[in-house]
C-alpha atoms as a PDB file:
ATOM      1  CA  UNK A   1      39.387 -23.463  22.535  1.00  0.00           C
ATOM      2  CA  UNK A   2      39.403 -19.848  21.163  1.00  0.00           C
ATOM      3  CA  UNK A   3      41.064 -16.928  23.006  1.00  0.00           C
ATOM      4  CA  UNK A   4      40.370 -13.619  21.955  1.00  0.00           C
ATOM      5  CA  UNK A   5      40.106  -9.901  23.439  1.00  0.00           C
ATOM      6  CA  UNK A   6      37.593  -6.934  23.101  1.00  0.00           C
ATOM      7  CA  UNK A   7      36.855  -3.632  24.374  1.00  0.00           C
ATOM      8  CA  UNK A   8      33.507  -4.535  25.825  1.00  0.00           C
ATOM      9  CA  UNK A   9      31.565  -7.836  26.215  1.00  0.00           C
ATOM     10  CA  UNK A  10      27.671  -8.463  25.941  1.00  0.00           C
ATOM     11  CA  UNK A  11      26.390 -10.848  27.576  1.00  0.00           C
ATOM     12  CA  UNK A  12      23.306 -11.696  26.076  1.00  0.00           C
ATOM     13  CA  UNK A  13      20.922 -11.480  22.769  1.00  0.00           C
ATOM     14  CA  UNK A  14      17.862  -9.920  23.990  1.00  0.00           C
ATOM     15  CA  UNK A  15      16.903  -7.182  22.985  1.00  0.00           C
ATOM     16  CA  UNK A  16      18.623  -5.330  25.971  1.00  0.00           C
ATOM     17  CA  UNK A  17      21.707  -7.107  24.558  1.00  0.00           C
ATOM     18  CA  UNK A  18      21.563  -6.196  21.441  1.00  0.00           C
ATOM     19  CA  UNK A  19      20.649  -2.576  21.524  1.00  0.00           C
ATOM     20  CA  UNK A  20      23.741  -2.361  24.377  1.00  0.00           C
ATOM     21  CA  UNK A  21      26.258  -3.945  21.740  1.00  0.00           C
ATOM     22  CA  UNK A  22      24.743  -1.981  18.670  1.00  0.00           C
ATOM     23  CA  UNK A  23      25.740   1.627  20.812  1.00  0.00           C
ATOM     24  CA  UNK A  24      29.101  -0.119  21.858  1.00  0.00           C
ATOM     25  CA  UNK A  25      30.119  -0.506  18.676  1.00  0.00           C
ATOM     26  CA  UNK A  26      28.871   2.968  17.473  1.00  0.00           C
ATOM     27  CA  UNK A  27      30.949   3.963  19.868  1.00  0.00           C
ATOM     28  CA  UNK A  28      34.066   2.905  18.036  1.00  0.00           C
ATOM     29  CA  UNK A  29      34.486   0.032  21.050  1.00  0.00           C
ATOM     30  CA  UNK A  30      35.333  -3.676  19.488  1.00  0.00           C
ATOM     31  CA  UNK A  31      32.324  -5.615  21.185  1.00  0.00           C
ATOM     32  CA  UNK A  32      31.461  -9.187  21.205  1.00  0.00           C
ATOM     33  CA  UNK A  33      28.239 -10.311  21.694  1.00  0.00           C
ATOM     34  CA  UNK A  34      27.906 -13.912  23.984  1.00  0.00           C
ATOM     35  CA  UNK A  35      24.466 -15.566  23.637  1.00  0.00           C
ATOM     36  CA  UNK A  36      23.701 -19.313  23.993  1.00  0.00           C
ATOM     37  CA  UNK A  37      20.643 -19.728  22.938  1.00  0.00           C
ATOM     38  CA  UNK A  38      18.234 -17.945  19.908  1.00  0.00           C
ATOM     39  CA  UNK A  39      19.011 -14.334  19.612  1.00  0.00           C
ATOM     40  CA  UNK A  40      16.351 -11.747  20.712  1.00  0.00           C
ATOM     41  CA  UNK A  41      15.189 -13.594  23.784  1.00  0.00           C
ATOM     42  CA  UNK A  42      12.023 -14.208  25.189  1.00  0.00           C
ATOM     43  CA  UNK A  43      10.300 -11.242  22.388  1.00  0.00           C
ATOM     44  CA  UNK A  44      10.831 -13.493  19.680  1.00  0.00           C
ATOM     45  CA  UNK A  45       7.748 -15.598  20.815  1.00  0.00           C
ATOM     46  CA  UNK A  46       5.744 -12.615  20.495  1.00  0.00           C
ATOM     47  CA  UNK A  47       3.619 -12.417  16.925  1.00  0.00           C
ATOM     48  CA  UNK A  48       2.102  -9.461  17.777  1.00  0.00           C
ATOM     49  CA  UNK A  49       3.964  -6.988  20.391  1.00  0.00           C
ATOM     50  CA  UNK A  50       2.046  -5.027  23.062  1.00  0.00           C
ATOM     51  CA  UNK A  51       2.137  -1.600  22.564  1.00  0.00           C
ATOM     52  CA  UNK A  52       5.473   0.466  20.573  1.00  0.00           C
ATOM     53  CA  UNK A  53       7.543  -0.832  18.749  1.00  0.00           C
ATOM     54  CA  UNK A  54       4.896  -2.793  16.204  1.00  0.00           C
ATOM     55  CA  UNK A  55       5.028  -5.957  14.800  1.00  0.00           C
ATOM     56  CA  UNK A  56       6.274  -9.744  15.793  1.00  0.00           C
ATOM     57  CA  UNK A  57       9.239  -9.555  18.244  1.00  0.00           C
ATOM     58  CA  UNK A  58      10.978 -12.011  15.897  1.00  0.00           C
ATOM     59  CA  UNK A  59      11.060  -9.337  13.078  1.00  0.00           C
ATOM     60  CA  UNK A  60      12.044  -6.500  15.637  1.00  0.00           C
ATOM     61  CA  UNK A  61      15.112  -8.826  17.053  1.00  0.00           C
ATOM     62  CA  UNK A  62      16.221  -9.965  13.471  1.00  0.00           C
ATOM     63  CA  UNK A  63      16.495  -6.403  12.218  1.00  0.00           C
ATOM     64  CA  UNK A  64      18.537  -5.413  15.343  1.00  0.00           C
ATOM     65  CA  UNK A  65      20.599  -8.657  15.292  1.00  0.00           C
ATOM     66  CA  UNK A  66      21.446  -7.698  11.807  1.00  0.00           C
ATOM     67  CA  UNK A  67      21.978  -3.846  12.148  1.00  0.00           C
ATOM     68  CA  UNK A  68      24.067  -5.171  14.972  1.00  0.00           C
ATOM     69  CA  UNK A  69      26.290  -7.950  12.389  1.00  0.00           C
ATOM     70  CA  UNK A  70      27.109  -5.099  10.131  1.00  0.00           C
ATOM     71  CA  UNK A  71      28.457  -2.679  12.408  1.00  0.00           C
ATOM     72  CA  UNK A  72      31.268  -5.058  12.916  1.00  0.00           C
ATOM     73  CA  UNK A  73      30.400  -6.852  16.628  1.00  0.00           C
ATOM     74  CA  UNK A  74      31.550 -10.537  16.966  1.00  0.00           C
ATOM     75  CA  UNK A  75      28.321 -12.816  17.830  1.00  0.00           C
ATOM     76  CA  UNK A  76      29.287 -15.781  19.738  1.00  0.00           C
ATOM     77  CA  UNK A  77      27.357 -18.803  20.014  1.00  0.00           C
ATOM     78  CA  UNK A  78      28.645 -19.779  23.651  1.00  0.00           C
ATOM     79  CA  UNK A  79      27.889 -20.705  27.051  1.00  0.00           C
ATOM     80  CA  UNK A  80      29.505 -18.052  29.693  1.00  0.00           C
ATOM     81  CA  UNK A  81      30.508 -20.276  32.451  1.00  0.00           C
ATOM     82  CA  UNK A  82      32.085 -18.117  34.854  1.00  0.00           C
ATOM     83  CA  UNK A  83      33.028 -14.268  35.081  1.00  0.00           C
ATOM     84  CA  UNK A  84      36.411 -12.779  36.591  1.00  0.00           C
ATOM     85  CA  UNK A  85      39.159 -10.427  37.208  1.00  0.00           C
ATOM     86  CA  UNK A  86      42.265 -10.885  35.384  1.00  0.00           C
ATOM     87  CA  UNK A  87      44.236  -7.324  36.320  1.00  0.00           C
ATOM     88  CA  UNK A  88      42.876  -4.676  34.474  1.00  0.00           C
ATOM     89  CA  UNK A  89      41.046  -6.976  32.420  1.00  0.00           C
ATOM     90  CA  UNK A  90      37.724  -9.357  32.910  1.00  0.00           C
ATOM     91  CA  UNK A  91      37.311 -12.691  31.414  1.00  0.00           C
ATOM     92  CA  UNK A  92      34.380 -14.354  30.730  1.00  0.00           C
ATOM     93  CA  UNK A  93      35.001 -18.059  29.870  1.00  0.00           C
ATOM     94  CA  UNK A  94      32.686 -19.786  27.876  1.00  0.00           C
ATOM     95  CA  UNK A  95      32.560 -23.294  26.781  1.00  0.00           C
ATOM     96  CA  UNK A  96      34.033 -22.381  23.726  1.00  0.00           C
ATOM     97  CA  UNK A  97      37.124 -20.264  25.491  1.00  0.00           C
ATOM     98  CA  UNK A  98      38.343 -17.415  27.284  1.00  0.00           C
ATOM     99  CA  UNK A  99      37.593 -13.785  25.961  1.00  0.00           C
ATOM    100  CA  UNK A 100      39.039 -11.003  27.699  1.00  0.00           C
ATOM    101  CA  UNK A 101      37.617  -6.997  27.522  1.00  0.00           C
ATOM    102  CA  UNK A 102      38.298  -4.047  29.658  1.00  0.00           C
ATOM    103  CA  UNK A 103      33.674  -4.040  30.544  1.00  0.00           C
ATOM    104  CA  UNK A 104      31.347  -6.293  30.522  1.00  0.00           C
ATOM    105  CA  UNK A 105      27.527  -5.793  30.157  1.00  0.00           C
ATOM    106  CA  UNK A 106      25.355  -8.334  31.066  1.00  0.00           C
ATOM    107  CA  UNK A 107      22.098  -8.881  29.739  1.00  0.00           C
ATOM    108  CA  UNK A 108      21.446 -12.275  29.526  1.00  0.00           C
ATOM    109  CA  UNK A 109      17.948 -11.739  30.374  1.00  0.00           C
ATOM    110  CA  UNK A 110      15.359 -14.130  32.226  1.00  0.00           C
ATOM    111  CA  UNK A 111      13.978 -17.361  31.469  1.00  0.00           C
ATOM    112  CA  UNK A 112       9.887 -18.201  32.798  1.00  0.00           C
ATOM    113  CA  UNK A 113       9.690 -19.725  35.885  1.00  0.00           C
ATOM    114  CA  UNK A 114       8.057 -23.388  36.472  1.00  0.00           C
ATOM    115  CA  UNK A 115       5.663 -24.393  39.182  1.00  0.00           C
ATOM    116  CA  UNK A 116       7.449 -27.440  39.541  1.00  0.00           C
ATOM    117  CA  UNK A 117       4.171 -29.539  39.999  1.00  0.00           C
ATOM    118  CA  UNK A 118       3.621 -33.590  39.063  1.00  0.00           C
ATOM    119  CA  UNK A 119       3.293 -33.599  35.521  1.00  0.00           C
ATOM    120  CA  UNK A 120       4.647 -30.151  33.922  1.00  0.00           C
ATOM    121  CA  UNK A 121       7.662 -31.593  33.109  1.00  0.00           C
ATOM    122  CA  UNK A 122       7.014 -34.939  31.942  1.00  0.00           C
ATOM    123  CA  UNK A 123       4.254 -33.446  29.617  1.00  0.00           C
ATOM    124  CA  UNK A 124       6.250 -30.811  28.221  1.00  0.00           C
ATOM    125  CA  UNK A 125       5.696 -31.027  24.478  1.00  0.00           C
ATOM    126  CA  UNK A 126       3.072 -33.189  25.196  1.00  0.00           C
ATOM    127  CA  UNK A 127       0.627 -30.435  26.094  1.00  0.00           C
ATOM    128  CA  UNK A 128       2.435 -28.460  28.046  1.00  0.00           C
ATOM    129  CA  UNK A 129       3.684 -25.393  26.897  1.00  0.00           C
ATOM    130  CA  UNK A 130       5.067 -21.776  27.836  1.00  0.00           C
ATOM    131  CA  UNK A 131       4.428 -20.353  24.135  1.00  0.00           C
ATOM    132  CA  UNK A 132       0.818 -19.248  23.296  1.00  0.00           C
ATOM    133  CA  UNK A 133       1.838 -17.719  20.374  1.00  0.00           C
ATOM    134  CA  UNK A 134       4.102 -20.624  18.712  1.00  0.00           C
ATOM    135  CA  UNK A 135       1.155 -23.108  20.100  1.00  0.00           C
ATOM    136  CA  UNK A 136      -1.806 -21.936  20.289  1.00  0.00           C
ATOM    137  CA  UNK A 137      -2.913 -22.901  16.818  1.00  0.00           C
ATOM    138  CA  UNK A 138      -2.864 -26.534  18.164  1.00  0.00           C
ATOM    139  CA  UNK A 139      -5.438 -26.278  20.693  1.00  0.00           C
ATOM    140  CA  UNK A 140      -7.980 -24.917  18.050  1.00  0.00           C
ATOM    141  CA  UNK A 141     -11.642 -25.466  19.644  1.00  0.00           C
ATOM    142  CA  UNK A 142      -9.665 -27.051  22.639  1.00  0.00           C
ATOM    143  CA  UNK A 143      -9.819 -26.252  25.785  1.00  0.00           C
ATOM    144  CA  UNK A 144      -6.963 -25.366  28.102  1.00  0.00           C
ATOM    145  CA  UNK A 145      -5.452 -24.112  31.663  1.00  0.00           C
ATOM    146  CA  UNK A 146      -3.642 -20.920  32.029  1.00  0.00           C
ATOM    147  CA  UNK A 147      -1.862 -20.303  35.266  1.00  0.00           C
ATOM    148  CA  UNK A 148      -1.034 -16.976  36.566  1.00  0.00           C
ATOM    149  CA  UNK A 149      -2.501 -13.155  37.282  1.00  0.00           C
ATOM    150  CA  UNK A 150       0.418 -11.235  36.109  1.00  0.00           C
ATOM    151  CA  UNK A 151       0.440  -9.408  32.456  1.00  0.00           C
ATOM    152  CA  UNK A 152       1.797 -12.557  31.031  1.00  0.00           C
ATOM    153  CA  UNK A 153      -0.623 -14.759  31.721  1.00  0.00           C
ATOM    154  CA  UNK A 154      -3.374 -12.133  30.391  1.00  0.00           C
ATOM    155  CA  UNK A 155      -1.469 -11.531  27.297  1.00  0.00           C
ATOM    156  CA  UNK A 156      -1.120 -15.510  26.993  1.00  0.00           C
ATOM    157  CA  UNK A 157      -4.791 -16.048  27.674  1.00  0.00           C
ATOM    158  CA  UNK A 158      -6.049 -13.280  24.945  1.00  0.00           C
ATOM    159  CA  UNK A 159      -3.513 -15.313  22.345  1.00  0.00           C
ATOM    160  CA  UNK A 160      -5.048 -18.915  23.189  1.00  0.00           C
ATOM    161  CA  UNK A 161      -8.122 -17.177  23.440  1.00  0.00           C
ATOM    162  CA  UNK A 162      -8.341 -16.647  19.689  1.00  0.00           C
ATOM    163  CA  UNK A 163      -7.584 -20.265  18.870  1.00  0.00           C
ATOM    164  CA  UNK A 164      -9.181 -22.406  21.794  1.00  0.00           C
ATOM    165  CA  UNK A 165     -12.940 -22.915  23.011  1.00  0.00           C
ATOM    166  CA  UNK A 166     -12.099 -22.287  26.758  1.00  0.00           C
ATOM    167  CA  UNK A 167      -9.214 -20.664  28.433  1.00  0.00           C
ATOM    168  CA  UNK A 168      -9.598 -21.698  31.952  1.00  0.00           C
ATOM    169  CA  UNK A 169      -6.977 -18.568  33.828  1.00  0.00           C
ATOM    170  CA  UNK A 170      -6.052 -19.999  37.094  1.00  0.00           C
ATOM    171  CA  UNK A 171      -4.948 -17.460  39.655  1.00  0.00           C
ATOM    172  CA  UNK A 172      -4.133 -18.083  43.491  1.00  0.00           C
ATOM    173  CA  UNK A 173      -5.557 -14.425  44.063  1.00  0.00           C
ATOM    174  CA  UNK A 174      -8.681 -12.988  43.939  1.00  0.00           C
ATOM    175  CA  UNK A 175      -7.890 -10.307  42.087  1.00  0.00           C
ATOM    176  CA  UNK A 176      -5.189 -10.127  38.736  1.00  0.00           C
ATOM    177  CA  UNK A 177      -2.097  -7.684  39.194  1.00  0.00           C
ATOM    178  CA  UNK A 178      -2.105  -7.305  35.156  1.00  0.00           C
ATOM    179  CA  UNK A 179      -2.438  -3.784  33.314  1.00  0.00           C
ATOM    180  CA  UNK A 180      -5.603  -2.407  33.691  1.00  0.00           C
ATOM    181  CA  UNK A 181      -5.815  -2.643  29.641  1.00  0.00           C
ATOM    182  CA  UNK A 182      -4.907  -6.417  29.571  1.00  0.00           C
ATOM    183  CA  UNK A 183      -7.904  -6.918  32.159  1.00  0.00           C
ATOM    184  CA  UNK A 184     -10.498  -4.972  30.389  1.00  0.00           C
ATOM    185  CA  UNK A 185      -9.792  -7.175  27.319  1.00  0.00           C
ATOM    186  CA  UNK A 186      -9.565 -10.648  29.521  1.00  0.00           C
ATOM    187  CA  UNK A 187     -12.996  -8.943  30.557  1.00  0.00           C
ATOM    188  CA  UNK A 188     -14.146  -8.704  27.124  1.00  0.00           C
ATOM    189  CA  UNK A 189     -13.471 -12.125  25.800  1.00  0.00           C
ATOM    190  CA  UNK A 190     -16.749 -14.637  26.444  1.00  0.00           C
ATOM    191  CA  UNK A 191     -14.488 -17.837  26.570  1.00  0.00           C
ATOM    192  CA  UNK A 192     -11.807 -17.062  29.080  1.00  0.00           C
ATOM    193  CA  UNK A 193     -12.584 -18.292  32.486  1.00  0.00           C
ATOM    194  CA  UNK A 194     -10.789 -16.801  35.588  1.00  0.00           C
ATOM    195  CA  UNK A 195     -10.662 -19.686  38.469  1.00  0.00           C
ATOM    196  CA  UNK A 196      -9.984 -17.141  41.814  1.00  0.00           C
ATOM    197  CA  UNK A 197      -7.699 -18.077  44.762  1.00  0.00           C
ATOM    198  CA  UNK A 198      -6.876 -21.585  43.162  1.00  0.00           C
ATOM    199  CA  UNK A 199      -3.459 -23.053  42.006  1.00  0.00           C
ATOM    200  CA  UNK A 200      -2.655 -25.827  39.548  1.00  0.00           C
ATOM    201  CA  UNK A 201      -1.621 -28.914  41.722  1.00  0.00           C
ATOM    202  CA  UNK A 202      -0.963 -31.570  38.829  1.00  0.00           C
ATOM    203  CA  UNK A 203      -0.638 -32.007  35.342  1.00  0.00           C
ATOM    204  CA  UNK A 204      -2.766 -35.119  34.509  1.00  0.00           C
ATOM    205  CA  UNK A 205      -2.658 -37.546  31.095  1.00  0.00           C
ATOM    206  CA  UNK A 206      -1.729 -40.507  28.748  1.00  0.00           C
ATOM    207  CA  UNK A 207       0.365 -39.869  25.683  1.00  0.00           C
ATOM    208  CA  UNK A 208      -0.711 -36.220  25.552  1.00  0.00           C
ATOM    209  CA  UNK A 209      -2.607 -33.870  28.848  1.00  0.00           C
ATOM    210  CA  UNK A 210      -6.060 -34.580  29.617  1.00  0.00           C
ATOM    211  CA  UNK A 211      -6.725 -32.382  32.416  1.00  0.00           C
ATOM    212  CA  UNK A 212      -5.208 -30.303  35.193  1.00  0.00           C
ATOM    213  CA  UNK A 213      -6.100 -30.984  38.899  1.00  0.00           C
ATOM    214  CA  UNK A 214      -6.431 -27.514  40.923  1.00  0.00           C
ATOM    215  CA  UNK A 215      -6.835 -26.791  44.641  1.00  0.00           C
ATOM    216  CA  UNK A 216      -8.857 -23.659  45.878  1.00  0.00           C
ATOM    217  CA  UNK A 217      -6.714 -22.306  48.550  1.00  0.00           C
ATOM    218  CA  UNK A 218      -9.090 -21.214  51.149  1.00  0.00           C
ATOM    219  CA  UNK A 219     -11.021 -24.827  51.885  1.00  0.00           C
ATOM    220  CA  UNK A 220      -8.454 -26.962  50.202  1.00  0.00           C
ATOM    221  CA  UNK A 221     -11.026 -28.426  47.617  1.00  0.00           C
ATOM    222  CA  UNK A 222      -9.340 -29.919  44.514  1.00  0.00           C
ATOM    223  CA  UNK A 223     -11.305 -29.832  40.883  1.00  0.00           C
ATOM    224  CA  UNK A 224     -10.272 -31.479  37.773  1.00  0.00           C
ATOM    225  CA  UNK A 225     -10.418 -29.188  34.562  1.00  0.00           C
ATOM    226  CA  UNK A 226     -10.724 -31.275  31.211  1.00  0.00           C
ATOM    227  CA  UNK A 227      -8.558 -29.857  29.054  1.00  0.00           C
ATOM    228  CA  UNK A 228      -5.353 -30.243  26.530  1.00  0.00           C
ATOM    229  CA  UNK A 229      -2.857 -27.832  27.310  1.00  0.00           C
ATOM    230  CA  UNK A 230      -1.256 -26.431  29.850  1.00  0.00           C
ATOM    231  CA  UNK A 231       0.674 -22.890  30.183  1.00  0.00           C
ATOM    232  CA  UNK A 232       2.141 -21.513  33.330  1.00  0.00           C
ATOM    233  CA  UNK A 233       3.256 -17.737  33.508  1.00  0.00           C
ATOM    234  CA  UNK A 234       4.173 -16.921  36.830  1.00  0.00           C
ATOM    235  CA  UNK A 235       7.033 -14.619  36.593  1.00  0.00           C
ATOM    236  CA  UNK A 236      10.487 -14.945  35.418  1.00  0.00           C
ATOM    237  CA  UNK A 237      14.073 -16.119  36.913  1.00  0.00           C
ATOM    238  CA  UNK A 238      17.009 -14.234  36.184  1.00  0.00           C
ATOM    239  CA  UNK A 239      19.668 -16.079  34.082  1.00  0.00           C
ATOM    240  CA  UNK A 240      22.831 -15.056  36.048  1.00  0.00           C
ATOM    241  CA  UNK A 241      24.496 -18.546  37.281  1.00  0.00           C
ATOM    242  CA  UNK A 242      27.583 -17.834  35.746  1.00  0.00           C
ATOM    243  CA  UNK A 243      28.050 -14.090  37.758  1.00  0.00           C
ATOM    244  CA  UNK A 244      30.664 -14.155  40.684  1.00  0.00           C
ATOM    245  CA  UNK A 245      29.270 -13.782  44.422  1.00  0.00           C
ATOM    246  CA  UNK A 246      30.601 -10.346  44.814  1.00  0.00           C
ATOM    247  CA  UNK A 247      28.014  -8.826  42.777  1.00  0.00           C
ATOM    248  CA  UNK A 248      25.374  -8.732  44.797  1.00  0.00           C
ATOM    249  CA  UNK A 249      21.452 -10.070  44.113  1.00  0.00           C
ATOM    250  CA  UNK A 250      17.726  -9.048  45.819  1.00  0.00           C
ATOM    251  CA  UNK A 251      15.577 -11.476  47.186  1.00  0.00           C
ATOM    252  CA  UNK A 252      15.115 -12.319  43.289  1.00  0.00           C
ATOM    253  CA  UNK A 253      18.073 -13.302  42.441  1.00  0.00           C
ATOM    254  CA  UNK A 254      18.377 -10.583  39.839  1.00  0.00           C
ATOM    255  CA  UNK A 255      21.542  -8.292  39.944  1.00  0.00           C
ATOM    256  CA  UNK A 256      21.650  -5.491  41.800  1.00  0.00           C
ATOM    257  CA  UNK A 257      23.147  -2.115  40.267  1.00  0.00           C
ATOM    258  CA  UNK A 258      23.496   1.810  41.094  1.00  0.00           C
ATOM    259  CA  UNK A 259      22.106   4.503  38.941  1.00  0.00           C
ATOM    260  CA  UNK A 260      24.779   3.830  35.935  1.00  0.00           C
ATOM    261  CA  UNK A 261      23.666   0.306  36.020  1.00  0.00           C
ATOM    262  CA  UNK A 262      26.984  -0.703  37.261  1.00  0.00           C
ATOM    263  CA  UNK A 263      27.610  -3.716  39.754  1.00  0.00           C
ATOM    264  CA  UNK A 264      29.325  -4.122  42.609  1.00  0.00           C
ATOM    265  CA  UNK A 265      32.159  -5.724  40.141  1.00  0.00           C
ATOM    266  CA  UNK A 266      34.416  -2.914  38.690  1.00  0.00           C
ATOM    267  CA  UNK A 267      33.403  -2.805  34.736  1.00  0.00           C
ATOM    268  CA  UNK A 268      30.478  -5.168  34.733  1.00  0.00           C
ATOM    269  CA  UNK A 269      27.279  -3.441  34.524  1.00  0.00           C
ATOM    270  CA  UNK A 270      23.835  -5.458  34.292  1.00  0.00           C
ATOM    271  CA  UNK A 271      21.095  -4.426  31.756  1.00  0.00           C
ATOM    272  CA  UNK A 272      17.179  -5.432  31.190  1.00  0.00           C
ATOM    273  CA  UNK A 273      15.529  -8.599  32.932  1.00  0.00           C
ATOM    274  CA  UNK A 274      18.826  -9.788  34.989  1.00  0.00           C
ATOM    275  CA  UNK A 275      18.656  -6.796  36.688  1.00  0.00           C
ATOM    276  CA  UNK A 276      16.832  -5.497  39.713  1.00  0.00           C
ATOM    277  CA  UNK A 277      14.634  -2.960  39.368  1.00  0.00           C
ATOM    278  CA  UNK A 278      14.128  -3.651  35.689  1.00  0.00           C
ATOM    279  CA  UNK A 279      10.720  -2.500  34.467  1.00  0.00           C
ATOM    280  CA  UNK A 280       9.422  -5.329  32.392  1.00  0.00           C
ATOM    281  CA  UNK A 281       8.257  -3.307  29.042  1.00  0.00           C
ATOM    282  CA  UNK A 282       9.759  -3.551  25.627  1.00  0.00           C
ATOM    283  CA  UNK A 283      10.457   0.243  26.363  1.00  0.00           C
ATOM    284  CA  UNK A 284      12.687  -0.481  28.772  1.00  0.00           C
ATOM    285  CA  UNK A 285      14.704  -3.046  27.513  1.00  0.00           C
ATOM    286  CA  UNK A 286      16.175  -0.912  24.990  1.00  0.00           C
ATOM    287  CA  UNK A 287      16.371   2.245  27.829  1.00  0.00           C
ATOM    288  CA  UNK A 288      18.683  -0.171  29.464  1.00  0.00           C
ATOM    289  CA  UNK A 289      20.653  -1.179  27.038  1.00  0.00           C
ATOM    290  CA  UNK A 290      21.114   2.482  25.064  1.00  0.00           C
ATOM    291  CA  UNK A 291      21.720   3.563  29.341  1.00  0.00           C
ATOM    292  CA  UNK A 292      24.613   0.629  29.942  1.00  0.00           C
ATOM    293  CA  UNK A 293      26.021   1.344  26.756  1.00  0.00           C
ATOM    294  CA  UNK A 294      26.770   5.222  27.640  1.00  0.00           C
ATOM    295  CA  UNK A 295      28.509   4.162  30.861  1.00  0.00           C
ATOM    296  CA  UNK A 296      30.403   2.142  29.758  1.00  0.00           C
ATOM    297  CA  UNK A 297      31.787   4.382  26.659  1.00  0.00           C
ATOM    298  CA  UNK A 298      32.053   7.093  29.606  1.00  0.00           C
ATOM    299  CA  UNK A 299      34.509   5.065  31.677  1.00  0.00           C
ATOM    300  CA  UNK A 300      36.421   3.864  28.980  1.00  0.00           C
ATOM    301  CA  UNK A 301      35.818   5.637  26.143  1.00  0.00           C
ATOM    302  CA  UNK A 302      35.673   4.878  22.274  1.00  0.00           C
END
């Protein structure tokens, strides 16, 4: 086990993370940076981005992730497991060990939600998948089932869309809640199919998916849609398990902060996707973590 102390802690390596630790340490503040899984987040699935900054979000997080390395912040490949008060001091332990620092940003992001319906999980890999970009080339002159009305799902759809015969986008409403831009061009694609006020009820197969069984929710009618894949985008869940009960959450589950994007926890702030009130865009992410950054070099200086 490993014991070491810092200035400031990130938790996290999004792209909220990353931009926080990069103006830490420009800052003159000795910063680690905590993530447990692939640096740059959820953006790194992204070939082509949406809007500024251009480009694949791997290239965009690589660069940073570098830029970051060189400055001279400590990237840890660890678990937080729990986050405290030790005196002046917080600790975030890890299952790697205890690191100590005198702030703590936390950006570990979101991860997508599941619909938790018969067969998502025990196709996964088999068909299902939450990656249009890293799969869609698989379904080529397939059909498949997108579920969801957010700007997710569109962006998801227009992806498979360029690879598959049908995209069948399943949405419990009757109308999406997307950007208007991301519905004009669902609009403009000839092989995407929205299915209004219906929900995906199971996952259906052999070895691989076959077809997903939906229900229209106003007379209850179920359908079965022939198809290979599976993709469900219906909003995210905030990855925060290891943040103590004082700092409070909305009806989310995402952390809630004042204007400085401080917590209810003396010297943690929250930054990007874990927090409430987050915006969603790439544009943001980085607002966050350049605006979490600034606090906490203004509290305890560089």
């Amino acid at each position: 086990m490993s014991d070491s102390n810092f200035d400031v802690i990130v938790i996290g390596a999004g792209i909220t993370g990353l931009t926080a630790a990069k103006h830490a340490v420009q800052q003159g503040l000795s910063t680690a940076n905590i993530e447990a899984l692939l640096f740059g987040g959820l953006v790194i699935n992204i070939n082509e981005l949406d809007g500024k900054p251009h480009g694949s979000g791997t290239d965009l997080a690589s660069n940073l992730m570098m830029e970051v390395g060189e400055l001279g912040a400590a990237n840890l490949s660890e678990t937080v497991t729990a986050l405290a008060r030790d005196g002046n001091f917080l600790t975030a332990t890890t299952d790697a060990g205890t690191h100590r620092a005198r702030a703590v940003i936390i950006a570990s992001g979101a991860k997508l939600k599941r619909l938790g319906i018969p067969g998502e999980a025990e196709f996964e890999h088999r068909g299902v998948s939450q990656c249009a970009d890293c799969d869609g080339p698989m379904y080529k002159d397939e059909d498949v089932v997108v579920a969801g009305g957010g700007d997710s799902a569109l962006q998801e759809a227009l992806v498979l869309a360029n690879f598959c015969k049908r995209v069948h986008l399943v949405h419990r409403g009757a109308k999406f809640r997307a950007r208007q831009h991301l519905i004009d061009a669902v609009s403009a694609r000839n092989n995407i199919y929205p299915v209004w006020n219906t929900v995906a009820e199971e996952v259906l197969g052999a070895q691989m998916v076959t077809k997903v069984r939906l229900r229209n929710a106003g007379d209850g009618k179920t359908t079965e849609i022939p198809c290979s894949g599976f993709f469900a985008y219906i909003g995210l869940e905030p990855n925060c398990e290891f943040a103590p009960a004082e700092i409070q959450r909305d009806a989310n589950g995402c952390l809630m902060t004042d204007n400085s994007l401080q917590t209810a926890m003396a010297g943690v702030f929250a930054a990007g996707a874990v927090r409430a009130g987050y915006g969603g865009l790439l544009t943001h992410a980085v607002a966050e973590g350049d605006l979490a950054a600034k606090a906490v070099t203004a509290q305890f200086g560089g």
